[in-house]
Protein backbone atom coordinates (compact mmCIF):
# COMPACT_ATOMS: atom_id res chain seq x y z
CA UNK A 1 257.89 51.88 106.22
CA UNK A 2 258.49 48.34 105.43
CA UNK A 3 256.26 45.04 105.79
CA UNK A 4 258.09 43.96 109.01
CA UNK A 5 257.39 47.55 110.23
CA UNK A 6 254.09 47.58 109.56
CA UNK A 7 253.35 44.05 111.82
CA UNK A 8 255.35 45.04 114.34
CA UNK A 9 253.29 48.25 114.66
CA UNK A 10 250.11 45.95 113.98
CA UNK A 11 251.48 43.36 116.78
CA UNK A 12 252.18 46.41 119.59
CA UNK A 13 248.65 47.73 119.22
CA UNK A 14 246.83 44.17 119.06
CA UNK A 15 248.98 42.83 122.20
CA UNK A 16 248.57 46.23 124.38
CA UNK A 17 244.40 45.60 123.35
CA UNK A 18 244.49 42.11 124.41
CA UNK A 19 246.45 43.27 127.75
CA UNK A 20 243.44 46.10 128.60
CA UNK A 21 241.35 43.00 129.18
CA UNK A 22 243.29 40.05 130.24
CA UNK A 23 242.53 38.54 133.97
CA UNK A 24 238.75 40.12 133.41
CA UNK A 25 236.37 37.01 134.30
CA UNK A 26 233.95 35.69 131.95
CA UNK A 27 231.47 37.75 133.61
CA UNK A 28 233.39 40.62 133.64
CA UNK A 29 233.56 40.44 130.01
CA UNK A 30 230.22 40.67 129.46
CA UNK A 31 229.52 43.84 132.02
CA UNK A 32 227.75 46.93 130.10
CA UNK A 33 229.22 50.06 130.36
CA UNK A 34 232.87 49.83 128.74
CA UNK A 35 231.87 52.37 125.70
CA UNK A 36 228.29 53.34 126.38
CA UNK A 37 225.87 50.17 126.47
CA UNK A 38 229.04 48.16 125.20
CA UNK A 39 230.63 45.65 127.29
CA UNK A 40 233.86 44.28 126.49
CA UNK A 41 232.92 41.57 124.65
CA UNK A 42 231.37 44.28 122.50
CA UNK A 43 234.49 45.76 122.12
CA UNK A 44 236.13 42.80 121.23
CA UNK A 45 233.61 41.96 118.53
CA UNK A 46 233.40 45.59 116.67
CA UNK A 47 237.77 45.47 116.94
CA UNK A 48 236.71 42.03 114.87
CA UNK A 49 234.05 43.67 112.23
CA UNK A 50 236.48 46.14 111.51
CA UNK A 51 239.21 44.14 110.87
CA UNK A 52 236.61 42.22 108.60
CA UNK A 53 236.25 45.49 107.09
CA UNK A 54 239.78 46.09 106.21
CA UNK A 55 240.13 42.21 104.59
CA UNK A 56 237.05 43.52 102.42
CA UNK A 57 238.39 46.89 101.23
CA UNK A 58 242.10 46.77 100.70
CA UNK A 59 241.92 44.01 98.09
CA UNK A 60 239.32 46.72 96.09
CA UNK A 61 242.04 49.76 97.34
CA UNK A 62 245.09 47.56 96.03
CA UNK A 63 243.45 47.20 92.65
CA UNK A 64 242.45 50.91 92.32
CA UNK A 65 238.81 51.00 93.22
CA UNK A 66 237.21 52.84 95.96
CA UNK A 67 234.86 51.45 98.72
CA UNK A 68 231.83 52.52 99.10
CA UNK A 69 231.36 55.53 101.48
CA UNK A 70 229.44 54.55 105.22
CA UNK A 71 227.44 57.60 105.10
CA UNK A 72 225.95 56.52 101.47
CA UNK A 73 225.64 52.91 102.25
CA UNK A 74 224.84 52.78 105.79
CA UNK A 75 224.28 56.65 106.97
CA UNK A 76 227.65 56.55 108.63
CA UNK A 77 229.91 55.23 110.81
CA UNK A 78 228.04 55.52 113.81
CA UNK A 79 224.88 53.83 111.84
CA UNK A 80 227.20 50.92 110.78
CA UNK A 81 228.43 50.43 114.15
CA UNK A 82 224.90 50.29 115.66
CA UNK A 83 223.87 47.67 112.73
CA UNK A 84 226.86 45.29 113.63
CA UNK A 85 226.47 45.72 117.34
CA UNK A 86 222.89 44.19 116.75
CA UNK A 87 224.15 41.78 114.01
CA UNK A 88 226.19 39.93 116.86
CA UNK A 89 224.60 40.53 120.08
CA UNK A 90 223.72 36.96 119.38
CA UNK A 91 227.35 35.55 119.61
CA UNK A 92 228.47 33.66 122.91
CA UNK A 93 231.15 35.10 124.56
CA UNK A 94 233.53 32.24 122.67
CA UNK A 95 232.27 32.81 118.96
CA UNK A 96 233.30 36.02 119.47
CA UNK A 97 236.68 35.27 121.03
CA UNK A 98 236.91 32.58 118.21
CA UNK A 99 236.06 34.76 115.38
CA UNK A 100 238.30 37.83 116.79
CA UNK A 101 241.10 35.46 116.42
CA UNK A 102 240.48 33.68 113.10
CA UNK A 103 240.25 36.95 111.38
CA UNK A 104 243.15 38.66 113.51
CA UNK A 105 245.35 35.69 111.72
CA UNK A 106 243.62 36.14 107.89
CA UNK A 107 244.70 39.72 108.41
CA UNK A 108 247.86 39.40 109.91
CA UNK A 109 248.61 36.52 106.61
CA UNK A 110 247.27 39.47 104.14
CA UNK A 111 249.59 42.15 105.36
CA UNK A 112 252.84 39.88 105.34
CA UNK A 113 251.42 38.68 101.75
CA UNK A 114 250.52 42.33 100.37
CA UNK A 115 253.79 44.12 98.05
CA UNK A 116 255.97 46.10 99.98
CA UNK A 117 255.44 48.87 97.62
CA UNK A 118 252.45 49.37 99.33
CA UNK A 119 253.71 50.84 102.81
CA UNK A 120 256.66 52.25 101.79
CA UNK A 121 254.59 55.50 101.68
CA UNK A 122 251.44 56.63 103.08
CA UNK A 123 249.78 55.35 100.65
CA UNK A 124 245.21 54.73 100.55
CA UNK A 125 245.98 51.09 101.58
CA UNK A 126 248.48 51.72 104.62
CA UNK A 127 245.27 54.46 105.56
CA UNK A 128 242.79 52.06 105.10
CA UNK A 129 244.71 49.38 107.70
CA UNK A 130 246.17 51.76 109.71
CA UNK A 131 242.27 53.22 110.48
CA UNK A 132 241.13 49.71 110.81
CA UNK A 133 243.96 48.51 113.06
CA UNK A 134 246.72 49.78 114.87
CA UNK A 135 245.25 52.74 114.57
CA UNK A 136 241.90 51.93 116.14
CA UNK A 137 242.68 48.98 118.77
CA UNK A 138 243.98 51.66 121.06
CA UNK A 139 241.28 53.82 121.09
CA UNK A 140 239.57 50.51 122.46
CA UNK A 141 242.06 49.39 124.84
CA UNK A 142 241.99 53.15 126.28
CA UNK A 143 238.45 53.05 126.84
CA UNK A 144 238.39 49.42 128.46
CA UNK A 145 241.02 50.40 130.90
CA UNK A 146 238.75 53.56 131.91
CA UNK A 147 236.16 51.73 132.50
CA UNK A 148 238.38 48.89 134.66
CA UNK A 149 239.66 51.69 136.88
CA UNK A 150 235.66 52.82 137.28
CA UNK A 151 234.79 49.90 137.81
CA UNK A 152 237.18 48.92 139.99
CA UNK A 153 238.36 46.01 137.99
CA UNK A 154 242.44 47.08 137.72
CA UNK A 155 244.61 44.01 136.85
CA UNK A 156 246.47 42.71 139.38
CA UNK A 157 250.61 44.43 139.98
């Protein structure tokens, strides 16, 4: 896999996510229920933290080192997620829009500034984004468009 590969893959996954919630009102956005308690704009902010998470940790996996483990340093995944959720259920509905975007771009600048070397094979790094990424935002655009067809809230077409 090369560079351009790896954004194009990176730009199918983040456009499809952005498409499972496009024409949803502001109110819409902010309805519980999309992943348990989670509303969309929930969804939209831990797509964010994660994406925060891979800008952290594949700096430390491109130099060799190893990030710490969730289930050491937080008591897992789950118990990360649950601290972040309450870290930004203070955010307006724009901060989080803003802030998905802004960090969307530093990652997207990253990856097209990271050596090729490091997806030509499956290497930790291309794990670490993948998991973080294109790899993740479907599991979230899935579950939004469940919860749209539940909810009765199907784009228009």
């Amino acid at each position: 896999m090369k560079t351009q590969q790896v954004l194009e893959r990176l730009g199918r996954a983040w456009t499809d996510f952005e498409a499972s919630y496009a024409g949803l009102s502001d109110a819409q956005l902010l309805m519980p229920g999309v992943h348990g308690r989670w509303s969309v704009r929930d969804v939209i902010a831990h797509v964010t933290w994660w994406e925060e998470e891979a800008l952290k940790h594949l700096p430390l996996i491109r130099g060799g080192a190893r990030p710490p483990r969730y289930s050491v340093r937080y008591g897992g995944i789950d118990a990360f997620n649950a601290l972040m959720t309450e870290e930004r259920r203070h955010l307006s509905l724009a901060a989080v829009r803003q802030q998905h975007d802004a960090v969307h771009a530093r990652l997207l600048g990253y990856v097209r500034a990271a050596p090729e070397e490091l997806y030509a094979r499956e290497t930790r790094f291309r794990r670490r984004l993948r998991l973080d990424t294109f790899g993740h935002y479907p599991l979230h655009a899935k579950a939004i468009r469940e919860w749209r067809r539940r909810s009765r809230l199907e784009p228009a077409g």
